[in-house]
N, C-alpha and C. Protein backbone atom coordinates (compact mmCIF):
# COMPACT_ATOMS: atom_id res chain seq x y z
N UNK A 1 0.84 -1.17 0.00
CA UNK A 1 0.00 0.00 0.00
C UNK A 1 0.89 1.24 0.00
N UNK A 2 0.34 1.83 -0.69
CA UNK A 2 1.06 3.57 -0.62
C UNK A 2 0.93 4.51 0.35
N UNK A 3 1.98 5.24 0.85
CA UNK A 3 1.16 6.00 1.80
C UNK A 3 1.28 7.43 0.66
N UNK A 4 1.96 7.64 -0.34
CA UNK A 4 1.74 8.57 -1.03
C UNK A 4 0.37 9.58 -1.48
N UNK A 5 -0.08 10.91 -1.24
CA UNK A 5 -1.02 11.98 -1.35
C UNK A 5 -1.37 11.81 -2.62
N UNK A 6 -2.75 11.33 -2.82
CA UNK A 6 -3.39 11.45 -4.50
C UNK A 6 -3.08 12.65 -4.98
N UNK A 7 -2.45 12.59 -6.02
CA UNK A 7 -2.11 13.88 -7.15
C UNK A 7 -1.51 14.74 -6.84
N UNK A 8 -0.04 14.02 -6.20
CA UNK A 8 1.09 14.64 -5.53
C UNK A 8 1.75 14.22 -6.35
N UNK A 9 3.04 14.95 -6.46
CA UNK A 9 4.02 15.18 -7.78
C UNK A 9 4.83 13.55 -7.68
N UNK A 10 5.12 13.35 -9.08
CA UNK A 10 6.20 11.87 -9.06
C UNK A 10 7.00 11.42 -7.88
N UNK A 11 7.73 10.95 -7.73
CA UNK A 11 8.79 10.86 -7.06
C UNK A 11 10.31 11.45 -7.92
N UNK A 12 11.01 12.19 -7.08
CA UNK A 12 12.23 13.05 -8.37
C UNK A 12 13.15 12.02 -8.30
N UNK A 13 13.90 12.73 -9.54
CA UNK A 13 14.66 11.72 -9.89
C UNK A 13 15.99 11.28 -9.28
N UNK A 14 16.59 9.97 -8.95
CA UNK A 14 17.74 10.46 -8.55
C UNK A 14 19.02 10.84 -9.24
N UNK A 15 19.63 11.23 -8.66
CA UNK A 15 20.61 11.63 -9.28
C UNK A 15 21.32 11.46 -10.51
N UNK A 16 21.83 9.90 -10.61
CA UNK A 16 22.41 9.51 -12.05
C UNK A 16 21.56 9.54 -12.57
N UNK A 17 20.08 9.03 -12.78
CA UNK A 17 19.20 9.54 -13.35
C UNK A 17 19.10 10.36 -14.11
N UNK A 18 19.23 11.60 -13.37
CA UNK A 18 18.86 12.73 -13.86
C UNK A 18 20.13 13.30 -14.76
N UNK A 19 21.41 12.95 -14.31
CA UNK A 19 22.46 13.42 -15.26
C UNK A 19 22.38 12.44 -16.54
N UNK A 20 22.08 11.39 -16.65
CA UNK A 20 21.68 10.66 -17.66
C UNK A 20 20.91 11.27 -18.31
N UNK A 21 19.85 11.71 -18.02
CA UNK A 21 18.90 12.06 -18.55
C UNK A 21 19.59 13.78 -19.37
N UNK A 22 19.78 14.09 -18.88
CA UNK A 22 20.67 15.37 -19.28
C UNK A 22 21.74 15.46 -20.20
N UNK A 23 22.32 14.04 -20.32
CA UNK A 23 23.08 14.11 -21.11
C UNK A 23 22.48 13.55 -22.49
N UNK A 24 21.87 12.65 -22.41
CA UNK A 24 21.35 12.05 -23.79
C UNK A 24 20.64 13.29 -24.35
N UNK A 25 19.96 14.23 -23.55
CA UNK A 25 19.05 15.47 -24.33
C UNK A 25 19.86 16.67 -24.36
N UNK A 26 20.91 16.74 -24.10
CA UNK A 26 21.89 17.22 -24.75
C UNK A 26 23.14 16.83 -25.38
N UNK A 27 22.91 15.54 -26.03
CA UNK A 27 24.02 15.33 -27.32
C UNK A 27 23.48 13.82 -28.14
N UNK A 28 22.60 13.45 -27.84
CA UNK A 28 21.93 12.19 -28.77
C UNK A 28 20.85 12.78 -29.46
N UNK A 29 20.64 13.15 -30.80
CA UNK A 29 19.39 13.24 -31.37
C UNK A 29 18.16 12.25 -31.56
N UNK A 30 18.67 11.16 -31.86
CA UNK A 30 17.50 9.88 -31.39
C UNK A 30 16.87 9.88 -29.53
N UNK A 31 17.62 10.22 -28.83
CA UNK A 31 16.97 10.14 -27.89
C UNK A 31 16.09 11.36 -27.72
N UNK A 32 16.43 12.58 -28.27
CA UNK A 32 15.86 13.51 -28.18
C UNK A 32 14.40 13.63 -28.93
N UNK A 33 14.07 12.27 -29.85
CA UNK A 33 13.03 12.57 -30.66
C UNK A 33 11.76 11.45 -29.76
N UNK A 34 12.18 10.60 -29.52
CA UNK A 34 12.40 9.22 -27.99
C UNK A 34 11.46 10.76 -26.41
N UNK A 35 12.55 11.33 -26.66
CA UNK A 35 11.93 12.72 -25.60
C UNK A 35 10.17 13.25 -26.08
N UNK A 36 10.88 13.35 -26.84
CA UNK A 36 9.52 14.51 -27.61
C UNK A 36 8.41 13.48 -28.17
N UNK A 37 8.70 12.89 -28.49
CA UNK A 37 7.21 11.65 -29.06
C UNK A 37 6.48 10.83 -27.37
N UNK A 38 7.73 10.47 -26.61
CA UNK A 38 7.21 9.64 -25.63
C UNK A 38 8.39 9.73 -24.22
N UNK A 39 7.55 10.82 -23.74
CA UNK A 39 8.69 11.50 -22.34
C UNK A 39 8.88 10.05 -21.33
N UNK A 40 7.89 9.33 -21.30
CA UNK A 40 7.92 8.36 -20.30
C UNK A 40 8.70 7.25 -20.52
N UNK A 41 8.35 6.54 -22.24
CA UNK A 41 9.51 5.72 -22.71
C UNK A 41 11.17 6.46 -22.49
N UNK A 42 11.32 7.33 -22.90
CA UNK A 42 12.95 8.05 -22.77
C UNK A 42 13.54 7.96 -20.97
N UNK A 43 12.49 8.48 -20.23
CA UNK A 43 12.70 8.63 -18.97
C UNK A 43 13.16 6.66 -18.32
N UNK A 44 12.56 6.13 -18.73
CA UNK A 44 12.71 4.56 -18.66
C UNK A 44 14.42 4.04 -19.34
N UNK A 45 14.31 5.11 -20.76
CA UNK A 45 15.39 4.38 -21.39
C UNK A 45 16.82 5.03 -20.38
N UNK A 46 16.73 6.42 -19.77
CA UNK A 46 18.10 6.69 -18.88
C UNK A 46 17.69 5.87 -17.82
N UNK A 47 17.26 5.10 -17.73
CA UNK A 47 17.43 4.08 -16.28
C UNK A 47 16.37 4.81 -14.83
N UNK A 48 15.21 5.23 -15.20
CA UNK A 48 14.27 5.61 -13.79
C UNK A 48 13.43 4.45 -13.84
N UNK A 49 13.12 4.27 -12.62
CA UNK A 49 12.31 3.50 -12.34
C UNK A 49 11.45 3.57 -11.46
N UNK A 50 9.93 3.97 -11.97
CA UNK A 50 9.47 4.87 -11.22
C UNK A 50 8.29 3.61 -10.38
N UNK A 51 7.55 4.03 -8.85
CA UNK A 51 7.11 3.07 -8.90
C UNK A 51 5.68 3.17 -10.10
N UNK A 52 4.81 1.39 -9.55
CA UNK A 52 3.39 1.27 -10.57
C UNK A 52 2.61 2.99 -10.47
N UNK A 53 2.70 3.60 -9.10
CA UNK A 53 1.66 4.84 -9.13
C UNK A 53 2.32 5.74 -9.40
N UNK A 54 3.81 6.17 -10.05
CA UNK A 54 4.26 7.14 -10.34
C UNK A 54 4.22 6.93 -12.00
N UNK A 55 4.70 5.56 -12.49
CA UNK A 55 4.42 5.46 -13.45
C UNK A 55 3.05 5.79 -14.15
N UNK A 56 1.75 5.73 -13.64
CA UNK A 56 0.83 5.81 -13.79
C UNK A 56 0.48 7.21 -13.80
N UNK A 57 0.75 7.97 -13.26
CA UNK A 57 0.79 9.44 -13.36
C UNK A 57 1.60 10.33 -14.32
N UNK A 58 2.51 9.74 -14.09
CA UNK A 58 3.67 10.70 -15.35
C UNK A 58 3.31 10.04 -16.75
N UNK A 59 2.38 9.02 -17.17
CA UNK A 59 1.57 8.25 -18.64
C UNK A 59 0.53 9.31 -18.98
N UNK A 60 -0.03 9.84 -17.23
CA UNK A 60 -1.38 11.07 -17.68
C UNK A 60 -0.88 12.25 -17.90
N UNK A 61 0.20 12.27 -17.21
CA UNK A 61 1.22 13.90 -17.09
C UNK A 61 1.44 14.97 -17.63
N UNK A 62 3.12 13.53 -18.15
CA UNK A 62 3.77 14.14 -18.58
C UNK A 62 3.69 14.34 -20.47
N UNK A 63 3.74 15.61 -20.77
CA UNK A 63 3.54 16.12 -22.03
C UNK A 63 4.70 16.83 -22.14
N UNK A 64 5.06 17.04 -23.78
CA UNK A 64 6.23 17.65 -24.25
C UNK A 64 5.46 18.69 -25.47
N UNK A 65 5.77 19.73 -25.28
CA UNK A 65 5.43 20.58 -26.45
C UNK A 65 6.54 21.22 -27.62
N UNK A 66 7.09 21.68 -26.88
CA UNK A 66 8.69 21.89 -27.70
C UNK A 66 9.91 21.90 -26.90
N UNK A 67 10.52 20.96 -27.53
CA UNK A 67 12.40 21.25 -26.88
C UNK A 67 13.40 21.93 -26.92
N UNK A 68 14.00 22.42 -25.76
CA UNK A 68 14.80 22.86 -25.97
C UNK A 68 15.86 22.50 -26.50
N UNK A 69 16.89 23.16 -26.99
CA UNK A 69 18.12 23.23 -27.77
C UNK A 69 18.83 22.10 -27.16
N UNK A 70 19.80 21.33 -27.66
CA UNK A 70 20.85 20.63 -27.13
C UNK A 70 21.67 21.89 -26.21
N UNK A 71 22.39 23.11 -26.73
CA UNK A 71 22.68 23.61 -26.07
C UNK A 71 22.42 24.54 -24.83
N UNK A 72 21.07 24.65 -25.13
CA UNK A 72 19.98 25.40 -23.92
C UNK A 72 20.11 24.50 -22.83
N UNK A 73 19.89 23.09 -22.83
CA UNK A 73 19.89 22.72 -21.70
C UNK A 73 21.45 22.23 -20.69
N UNK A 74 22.35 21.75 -22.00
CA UNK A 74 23.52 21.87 -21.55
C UNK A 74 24.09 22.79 -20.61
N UNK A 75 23.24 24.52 -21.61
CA UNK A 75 23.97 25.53 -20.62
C UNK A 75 22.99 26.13 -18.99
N UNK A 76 21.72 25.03 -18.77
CA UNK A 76 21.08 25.16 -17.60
C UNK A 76 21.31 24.15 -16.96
N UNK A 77 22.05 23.14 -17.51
CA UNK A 77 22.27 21.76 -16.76
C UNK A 77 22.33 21.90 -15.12
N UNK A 78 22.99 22.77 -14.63
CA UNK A 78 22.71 22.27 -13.06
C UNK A 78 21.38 22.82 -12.34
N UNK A 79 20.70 23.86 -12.72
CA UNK A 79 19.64 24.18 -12.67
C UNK A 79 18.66 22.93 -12.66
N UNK A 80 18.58 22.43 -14.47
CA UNK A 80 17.91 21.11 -14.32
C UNK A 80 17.63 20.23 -13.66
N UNK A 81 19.18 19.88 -13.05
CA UNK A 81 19.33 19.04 -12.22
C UNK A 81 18.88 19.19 -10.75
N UNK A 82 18.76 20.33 -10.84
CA UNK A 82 18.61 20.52 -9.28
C UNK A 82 16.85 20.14 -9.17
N UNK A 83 16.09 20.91 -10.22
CA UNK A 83 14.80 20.46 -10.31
C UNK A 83 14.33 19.49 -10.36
N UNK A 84 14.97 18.64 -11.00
CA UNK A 84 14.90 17.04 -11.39
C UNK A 84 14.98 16.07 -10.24
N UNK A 85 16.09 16.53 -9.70
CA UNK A 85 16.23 15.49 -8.17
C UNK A 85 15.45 16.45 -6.63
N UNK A 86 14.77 17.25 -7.00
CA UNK A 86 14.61 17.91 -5.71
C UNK A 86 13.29 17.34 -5.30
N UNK A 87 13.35 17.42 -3.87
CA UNK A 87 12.34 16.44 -2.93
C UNK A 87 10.44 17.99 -2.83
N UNK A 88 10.96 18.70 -3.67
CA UNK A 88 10.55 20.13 -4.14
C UNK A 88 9.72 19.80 -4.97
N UNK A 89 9.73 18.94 -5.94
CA UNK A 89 9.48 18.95 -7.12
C UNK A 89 8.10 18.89 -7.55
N UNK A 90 7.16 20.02 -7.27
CA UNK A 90 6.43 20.52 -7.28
C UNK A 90 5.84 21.25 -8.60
N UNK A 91 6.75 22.10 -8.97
CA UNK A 91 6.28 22.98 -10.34
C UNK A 91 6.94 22.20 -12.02
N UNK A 92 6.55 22.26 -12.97
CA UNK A 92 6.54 21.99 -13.58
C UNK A 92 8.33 22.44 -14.61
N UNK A 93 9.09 21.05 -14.81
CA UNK A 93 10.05 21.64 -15.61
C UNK A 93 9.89 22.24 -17.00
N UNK A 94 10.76 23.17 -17.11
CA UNK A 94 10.75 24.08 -18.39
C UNK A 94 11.62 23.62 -19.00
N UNK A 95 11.39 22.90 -20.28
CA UNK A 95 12.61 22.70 -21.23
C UNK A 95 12.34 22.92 -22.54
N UNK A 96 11.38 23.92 -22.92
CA UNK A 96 11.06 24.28 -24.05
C UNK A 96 11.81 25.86 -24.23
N UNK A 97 11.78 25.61 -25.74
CA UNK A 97 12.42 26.47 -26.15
C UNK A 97 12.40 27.97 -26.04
N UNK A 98 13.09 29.28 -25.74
CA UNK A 98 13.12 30.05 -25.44
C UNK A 98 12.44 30.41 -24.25
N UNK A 99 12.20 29.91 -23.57
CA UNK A 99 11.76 30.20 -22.47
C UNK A 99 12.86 30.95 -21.71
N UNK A 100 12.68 32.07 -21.07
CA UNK A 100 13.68 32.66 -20.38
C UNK A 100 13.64 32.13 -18.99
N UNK A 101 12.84 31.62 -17.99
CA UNK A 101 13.02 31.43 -16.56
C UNK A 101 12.88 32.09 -15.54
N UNK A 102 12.49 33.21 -16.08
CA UNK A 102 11.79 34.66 -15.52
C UNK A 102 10.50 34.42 -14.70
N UNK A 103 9.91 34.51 -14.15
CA UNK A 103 8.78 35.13 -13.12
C UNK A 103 8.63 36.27 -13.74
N UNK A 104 7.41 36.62 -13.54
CA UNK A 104 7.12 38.41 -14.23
C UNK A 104 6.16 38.33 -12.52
N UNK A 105 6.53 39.96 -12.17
CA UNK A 105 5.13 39.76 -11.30
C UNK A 105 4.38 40.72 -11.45
């Protein structure tokens, strides 16, 4: 049984995980298309393993609209990372393109 909160965020990623994940979407173009057609298959292929109810959530989730650059994310990589593995992980990652990272208020 779970003690996990209905329609509480995934579980983040850990660490190698997440640099895995960072690296294939910034320098493999097959994985990057793997990204953008099917976020959940790619997330599987860097090695997460999420449990049955996280998996099940990030299938309803997670959506990709546009990607960012190989080099966009390269040059936010620890940022990413920090979002990716944080016990935070609450708001939604930005990895589409031009997005600046700004707050307006």
């Amino acid at each position: 049984m779970s003690d996990k909160i209905p329609g509480a965020s995934p579980t983040p990623l850990p660490p190698d995980v997440a640099e895995r994940l960072l690296d294939l979407l910034s320098t493999d173009d097959e994985f990057r298309q793997l990204f953008a057609k099917d976020p959940v298959s790619a997330l599987l292929e860097a090695g997460y393993k999420p449990s049955d109810e996280d998996l099940k959530q990030l299938r309803s989730n997670m959506k990709v609209g546009s990607l960012a650059s190989k080099d966009e994310i390269a040059s936010g990589r620890d940022e990413l990372k920090s979002s990716l593995t944080s016990l935070l992980c609450m708001h939604p990652i930005q990895l589409n393109a031009g997005s600046s990272g700004q707050k307006s208020e």
